[in-house]
N, C-alpha and C. Protein backbone atom coordinates (compact mmCIF):
# COMPACT_ATOMS: atom_id res chain seq x y z
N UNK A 1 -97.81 -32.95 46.10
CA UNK A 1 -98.08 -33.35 44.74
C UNK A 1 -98.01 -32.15 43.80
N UNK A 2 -98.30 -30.98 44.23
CA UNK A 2 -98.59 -29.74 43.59
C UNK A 2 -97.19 -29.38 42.89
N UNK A 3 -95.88 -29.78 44.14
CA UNK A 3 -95.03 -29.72 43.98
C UNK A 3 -94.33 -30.27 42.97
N UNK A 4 -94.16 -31.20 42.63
CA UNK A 4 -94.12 -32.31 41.80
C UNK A 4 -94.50 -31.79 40.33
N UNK A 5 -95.02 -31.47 40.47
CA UNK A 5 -95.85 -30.99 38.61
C UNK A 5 -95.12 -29.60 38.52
N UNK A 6 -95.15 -29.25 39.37
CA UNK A 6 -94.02 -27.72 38.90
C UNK A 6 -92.31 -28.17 38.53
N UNK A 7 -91.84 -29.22 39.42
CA UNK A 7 -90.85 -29.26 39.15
C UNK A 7 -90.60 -30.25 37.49
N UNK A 8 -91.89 -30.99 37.55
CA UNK A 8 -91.82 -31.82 36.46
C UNK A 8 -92.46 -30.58 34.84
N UNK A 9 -92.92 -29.61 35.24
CA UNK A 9 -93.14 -28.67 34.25
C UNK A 9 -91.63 -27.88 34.11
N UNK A 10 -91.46 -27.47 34.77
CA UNK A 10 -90.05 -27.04 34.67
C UNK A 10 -89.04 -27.91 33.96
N UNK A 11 -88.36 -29.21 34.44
CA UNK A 11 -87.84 -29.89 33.48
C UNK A 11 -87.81 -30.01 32.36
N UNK A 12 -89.32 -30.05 31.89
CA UNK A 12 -89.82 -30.16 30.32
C UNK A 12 -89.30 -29.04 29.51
N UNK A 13 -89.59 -27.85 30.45
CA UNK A 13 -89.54 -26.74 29.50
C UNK A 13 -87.82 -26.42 29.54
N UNK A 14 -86.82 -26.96 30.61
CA UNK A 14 -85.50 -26.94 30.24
C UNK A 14 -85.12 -28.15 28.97
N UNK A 15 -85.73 -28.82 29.26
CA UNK A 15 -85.56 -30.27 27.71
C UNK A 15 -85.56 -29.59 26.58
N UNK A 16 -86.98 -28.82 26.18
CA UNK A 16 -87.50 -28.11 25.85
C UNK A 16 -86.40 -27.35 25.26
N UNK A 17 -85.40 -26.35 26.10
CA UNK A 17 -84.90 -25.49 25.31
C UNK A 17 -83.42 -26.22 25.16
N UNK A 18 -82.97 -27.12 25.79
CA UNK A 18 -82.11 -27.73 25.13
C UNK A 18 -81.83 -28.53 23.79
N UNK A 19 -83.16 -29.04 23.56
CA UNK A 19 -83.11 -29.28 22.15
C UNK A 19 -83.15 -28.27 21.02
N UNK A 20 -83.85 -26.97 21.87
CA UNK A 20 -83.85 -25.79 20.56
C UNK A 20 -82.23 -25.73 20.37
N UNK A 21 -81.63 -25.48 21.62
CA UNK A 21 -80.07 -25.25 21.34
C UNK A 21 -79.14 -25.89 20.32
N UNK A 22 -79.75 -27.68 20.68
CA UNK A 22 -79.16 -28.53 20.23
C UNK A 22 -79.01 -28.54 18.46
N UNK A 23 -80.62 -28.44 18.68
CA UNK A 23 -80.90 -28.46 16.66
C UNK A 23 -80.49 -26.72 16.00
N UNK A 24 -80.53 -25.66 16.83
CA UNK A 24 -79.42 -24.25 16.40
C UNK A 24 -78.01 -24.80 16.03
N UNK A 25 -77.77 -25.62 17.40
CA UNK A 25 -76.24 -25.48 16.82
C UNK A 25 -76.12 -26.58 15.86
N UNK A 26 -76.52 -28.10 15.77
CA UNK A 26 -76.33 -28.69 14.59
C UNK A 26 -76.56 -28.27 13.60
N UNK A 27 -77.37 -27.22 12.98
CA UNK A 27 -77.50 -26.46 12.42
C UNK A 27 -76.55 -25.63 11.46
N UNK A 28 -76.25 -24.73 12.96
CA UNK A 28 -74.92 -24.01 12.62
C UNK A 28 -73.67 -25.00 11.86
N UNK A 29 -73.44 -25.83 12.40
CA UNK A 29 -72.09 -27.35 12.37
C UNK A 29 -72.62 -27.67 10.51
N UNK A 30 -73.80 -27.63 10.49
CA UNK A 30 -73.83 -28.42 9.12
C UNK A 30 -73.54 -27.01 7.93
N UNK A 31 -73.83 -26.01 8.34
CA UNK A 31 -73.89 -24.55 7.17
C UNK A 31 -72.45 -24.77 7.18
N UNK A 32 -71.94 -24.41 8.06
CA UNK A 32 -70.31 -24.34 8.45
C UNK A 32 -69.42 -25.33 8.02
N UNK A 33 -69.91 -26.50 8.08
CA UNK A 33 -69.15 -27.81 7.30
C UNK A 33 -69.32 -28.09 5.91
N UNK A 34 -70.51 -27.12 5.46
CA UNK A 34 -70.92 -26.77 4.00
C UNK A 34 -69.83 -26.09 3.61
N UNK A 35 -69.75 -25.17 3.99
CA UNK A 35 -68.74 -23.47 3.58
C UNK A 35 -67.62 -24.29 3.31
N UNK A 36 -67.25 -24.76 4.51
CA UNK A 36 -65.68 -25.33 4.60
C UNK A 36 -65.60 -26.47 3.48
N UNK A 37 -66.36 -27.12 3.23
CA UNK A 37 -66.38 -28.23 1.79
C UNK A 37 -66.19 -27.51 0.78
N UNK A 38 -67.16 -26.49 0.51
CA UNK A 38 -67.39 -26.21 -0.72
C UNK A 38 -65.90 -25.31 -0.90
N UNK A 39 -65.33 -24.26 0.09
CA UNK A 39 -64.40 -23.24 -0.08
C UNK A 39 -62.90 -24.74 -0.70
N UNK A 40 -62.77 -25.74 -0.09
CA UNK A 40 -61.83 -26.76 -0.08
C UNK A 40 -61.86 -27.68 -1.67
N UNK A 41 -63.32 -27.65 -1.86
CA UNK A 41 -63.59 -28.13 -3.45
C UNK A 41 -62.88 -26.80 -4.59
N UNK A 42 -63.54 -26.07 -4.45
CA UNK A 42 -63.47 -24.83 -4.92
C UNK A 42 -61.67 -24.56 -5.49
N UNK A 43 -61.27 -24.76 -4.10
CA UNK A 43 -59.91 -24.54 -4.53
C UNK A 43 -58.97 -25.66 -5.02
N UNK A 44 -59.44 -26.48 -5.36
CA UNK A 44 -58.90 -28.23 -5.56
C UNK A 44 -58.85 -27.85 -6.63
N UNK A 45 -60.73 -27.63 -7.57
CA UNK A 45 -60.95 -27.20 -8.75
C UNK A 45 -60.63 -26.32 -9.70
N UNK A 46 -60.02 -25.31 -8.82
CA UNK A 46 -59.18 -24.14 -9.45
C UNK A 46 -57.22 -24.36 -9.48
N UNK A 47 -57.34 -24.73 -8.49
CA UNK A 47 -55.92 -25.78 -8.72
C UNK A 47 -55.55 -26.84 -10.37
N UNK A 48 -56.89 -27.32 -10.20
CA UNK A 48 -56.84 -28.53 -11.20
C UNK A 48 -57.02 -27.76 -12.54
N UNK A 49 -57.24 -26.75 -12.93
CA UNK A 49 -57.64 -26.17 -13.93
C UNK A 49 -56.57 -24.68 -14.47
N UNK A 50 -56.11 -25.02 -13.67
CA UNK A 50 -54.23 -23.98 -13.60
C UNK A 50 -53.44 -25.16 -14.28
N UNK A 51 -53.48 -26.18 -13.76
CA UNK A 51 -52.38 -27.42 -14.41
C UNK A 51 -51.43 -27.69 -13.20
N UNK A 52 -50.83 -28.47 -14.00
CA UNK A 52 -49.50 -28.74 -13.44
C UNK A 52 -48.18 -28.27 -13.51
N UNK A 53 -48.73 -27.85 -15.03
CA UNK A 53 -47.05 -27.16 -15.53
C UNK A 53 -46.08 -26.45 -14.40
N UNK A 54 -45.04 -26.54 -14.38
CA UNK A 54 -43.37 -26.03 -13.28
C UNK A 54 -43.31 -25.39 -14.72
N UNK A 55 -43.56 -23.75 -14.32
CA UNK A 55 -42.18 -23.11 -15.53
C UNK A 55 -41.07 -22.39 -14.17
N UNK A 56 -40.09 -21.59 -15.50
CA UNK A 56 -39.09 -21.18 -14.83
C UNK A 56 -39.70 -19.64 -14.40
N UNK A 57 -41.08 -19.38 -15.08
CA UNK A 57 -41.32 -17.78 -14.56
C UNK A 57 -42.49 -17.85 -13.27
N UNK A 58 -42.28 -18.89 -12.87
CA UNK A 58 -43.10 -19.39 -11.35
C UNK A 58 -42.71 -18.94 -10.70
N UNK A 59 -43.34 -18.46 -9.22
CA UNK A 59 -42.40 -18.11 -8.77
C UNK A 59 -42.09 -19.56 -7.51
N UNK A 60 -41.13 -19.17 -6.53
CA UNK A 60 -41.06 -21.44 -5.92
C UNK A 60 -42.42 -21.33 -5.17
N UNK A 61 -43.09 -20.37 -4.64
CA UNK A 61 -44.65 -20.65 -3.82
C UNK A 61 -45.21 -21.57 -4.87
N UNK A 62 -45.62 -20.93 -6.43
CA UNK A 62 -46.30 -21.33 -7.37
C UNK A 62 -46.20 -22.95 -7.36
N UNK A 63 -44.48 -22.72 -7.96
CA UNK A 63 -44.00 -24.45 -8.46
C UNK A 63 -44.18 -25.85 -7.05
N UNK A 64 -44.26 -24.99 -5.73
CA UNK A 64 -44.90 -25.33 -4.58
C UNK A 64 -45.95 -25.67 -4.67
N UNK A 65 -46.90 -25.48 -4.67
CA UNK A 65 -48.64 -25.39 -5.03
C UNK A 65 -48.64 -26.24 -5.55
N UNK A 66 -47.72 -26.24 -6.74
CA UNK A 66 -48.31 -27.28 -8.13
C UNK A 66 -47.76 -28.72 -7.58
N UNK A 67 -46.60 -28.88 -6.67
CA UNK A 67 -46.13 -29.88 -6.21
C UNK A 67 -47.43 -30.69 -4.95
N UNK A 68 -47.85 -29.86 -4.44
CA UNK A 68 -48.94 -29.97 -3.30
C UNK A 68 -50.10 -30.68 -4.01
N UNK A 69 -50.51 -30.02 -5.06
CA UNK A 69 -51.80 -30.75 -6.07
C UNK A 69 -51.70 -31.40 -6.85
N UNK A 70 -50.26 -32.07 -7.05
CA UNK A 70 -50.19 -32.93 -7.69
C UNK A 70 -50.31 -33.96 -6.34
N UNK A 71 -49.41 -33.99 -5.53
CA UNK A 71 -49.76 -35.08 -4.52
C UNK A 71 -51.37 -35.26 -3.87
N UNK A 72 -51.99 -34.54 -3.84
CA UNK A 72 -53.50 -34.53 -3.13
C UNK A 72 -54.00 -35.05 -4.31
N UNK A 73 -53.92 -34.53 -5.78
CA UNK A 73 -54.73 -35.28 -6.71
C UNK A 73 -54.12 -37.19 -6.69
N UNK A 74 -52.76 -37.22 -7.23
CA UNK A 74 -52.75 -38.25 -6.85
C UNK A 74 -53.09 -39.53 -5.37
N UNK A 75 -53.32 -39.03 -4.47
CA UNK A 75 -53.60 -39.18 -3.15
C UNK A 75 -55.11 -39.66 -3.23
N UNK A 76 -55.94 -38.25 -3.80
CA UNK A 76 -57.37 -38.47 -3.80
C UNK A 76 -57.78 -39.23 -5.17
N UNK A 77 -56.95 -39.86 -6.21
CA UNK A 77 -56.82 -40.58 -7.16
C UNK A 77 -58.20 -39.49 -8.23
N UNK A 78 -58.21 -38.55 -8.40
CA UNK A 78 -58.91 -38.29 -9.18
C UNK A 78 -58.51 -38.43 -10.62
């Protein structure tokens, strides 16, 4: 019986640190899925506030870009 309670203390305290792990790393997953939102807004918003305009002193990355955010804006119907 003695036996028994050690192994059943033991278990607990592995439960125990698996949930510390568990709620660290969900943790981590939610800061990290923050960053990654906000860095992805961020640049939508700075996109959207450049315009749309295609000139001829673009260079094609630029007039690229602007082709890209026009489809994602229209896409994400903002």
């Amino acid at each position: 019986m003695a036996g028994e309670h050690k192994t059943d203390e033991a278990s607990k305290k592995a439960l125990e640190e698996a949930k510390k792990q568990l709620t660290t790393s969900k943790d981590l997953y939610r800061t990290t899925l923050r960053d990654v939102k906000v860095q992805i807004g961020t640049e939508l918003y700075n996109r959207f506030f450049r315009g749309f305009v295609r000139d001829r002193n673009n260079t094609p990355e630029d007039n690229e870009r602007v082709a890209h955010t026009e489809f994602l804006f229209k896409k994400l119907k903002f």
